[in-house]
Protein backbone atom coordinates (compact mmCIF):
# COMPACT_ATOMS: atom_id res chain seq x y z
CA UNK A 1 15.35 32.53 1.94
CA UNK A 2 16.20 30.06 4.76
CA UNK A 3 20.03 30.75 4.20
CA UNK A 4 19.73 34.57 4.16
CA UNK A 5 17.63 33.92 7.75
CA UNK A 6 20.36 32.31 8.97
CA UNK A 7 23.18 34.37 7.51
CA UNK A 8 21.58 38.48 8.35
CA UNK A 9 24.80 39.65 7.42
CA UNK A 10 24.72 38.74 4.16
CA UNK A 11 20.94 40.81 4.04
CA UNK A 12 22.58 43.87 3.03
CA UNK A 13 24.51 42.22 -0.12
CA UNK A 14 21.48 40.50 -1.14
CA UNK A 15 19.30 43.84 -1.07
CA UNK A 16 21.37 45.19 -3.14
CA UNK A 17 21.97 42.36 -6.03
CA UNK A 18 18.31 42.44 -6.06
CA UNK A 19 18.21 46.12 -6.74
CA UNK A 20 21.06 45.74 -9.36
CA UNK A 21 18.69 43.02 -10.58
CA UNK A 22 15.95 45.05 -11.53
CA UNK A 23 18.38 47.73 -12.96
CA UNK A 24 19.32 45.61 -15.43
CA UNK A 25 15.92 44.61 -16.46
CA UNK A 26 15.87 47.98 -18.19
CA UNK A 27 18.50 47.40 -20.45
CA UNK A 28 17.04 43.88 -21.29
CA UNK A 29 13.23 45.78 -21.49
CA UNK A 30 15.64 48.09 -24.78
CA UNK A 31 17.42 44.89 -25.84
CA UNK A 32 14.12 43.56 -26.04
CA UNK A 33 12.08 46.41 -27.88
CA UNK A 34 14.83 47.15 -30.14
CA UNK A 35 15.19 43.57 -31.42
CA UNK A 36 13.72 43.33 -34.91
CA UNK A 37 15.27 40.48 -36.08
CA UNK A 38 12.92 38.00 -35.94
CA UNK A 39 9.18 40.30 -36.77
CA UNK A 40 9.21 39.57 -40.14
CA UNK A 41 9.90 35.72 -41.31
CA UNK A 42 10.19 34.11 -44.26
CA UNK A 43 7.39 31.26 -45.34
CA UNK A 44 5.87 29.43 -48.23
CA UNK A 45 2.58 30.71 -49.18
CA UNK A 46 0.73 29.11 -52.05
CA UNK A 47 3.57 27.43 -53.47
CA UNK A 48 5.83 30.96 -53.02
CA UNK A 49 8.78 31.89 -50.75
CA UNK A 50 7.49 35.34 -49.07
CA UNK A 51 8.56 37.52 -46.26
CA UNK A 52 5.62 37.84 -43.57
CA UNK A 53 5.13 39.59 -40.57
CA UNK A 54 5.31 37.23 -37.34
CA UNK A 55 2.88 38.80 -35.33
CA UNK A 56 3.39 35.99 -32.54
CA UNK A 57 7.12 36.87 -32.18
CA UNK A 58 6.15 40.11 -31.50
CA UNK A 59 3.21 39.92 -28.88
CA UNK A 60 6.19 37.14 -27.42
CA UNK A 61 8.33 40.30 -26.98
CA UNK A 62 5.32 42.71 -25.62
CA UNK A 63 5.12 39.82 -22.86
CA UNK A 64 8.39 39.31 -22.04
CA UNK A 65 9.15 43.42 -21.94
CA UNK A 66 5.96 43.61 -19.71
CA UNK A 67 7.05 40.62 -17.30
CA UNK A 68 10.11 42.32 -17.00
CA UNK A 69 8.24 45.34 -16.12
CA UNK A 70 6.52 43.62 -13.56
CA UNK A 71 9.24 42.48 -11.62
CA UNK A 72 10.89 45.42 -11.53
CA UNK A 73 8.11 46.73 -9.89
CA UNK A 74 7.70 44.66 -7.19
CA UNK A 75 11.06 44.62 -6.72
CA UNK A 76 11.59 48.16 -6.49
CA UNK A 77 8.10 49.80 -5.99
CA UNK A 78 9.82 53.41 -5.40
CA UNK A 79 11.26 53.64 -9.02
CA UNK A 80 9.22 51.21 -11.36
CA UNK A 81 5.73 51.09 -9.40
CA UNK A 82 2.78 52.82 -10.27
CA UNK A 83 2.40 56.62 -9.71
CA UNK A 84 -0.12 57.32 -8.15
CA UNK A 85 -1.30 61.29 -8.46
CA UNK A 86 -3.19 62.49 -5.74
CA UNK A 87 -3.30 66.11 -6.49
CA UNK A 88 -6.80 67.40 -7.41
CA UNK A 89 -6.50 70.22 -10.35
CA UNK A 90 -10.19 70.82 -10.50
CA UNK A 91 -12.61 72.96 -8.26
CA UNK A 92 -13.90 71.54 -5.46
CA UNK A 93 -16.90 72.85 -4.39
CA UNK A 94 -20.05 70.52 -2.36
CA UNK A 95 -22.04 73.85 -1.90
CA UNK A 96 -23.95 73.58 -4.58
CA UNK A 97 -24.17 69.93 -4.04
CA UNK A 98 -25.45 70.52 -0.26
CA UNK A 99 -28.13 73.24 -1.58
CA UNK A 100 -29.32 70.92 -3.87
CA UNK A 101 -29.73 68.49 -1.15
CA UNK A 102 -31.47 71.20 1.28
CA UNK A 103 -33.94 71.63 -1.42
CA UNK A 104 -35.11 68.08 -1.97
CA UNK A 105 -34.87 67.91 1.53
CA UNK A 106 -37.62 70.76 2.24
CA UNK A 107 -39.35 69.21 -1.11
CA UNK A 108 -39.54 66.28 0.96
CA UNK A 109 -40.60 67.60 4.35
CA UNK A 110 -43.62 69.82 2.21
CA UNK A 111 -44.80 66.84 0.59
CA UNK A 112 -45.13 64.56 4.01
CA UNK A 113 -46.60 67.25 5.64
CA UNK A 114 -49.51 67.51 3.02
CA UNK A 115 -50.06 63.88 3.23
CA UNK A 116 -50.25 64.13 6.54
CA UNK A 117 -53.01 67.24 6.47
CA UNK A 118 -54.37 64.87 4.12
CA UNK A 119 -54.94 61.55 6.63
CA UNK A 120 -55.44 63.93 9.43
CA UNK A 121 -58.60 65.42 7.79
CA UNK A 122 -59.71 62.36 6.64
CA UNK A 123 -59.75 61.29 10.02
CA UNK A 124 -61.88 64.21 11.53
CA UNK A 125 -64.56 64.09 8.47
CA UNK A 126 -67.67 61.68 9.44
CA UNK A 127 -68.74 59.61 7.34
């Protein structure tokens, strides 16, 4: 990184073999997936040769397809990053939402105000 500040003309080319990097991370991400070679193994069990699934080559593979992934996102956000859908298919609608609000309000106001009769006539009766 110190080179390429000193060297700016070289920016462009480096830009770019980064972008070709991530490029080719999808044909290692296929290379990877389609590999079967090694997901089933063959080991002694009790005493007998058998062919067994290797379930640790394989969750080796999901990592390495999904570090892969990862770089290519941050590397080129635009193509390989996260979508992020902002569109809104449903209804949208807050006036039902701001009746119900007006009516707990004036449930509200109703019920101070007769708890306020309530002290105030307590107040005025002798005792």
């Amino acid at each position: 990184m110190d080179w390429l500040a000193k060297h700016e003309e070289f920016l462009h080319h480096y830009a770019r073999a980064r972008e070709v990097q991530a490029y080719l991370g999808e044909d290692e991400i296929i290379e990877i997936a389609d590999d079967a070679s090694r997901d089933f193994v063959e080991r002694v069990v009790k005493g007998r040769k058998q062919i067994v699934f290797d379930k640790q080559n394989v969750e080796r593979s999901k990592l390495r397809v999904e570090a892969r992934k990862w770089l290519m996102a941050k590397r080129l956000p635009k193509r390989y990053g996260e979508k992020i859908d902002l569109n809104h298919s449903g209804e949208m609608s807050i006036s039902s939402t701001m009746e119900q609000a007006r009516e707990r309000l004036r449930e509200k106001r109703e019920q101070l105000q007769v708890e306020a009769k309530a002290r105030l006539a307590a107040t005025k009766s002798p005792r």
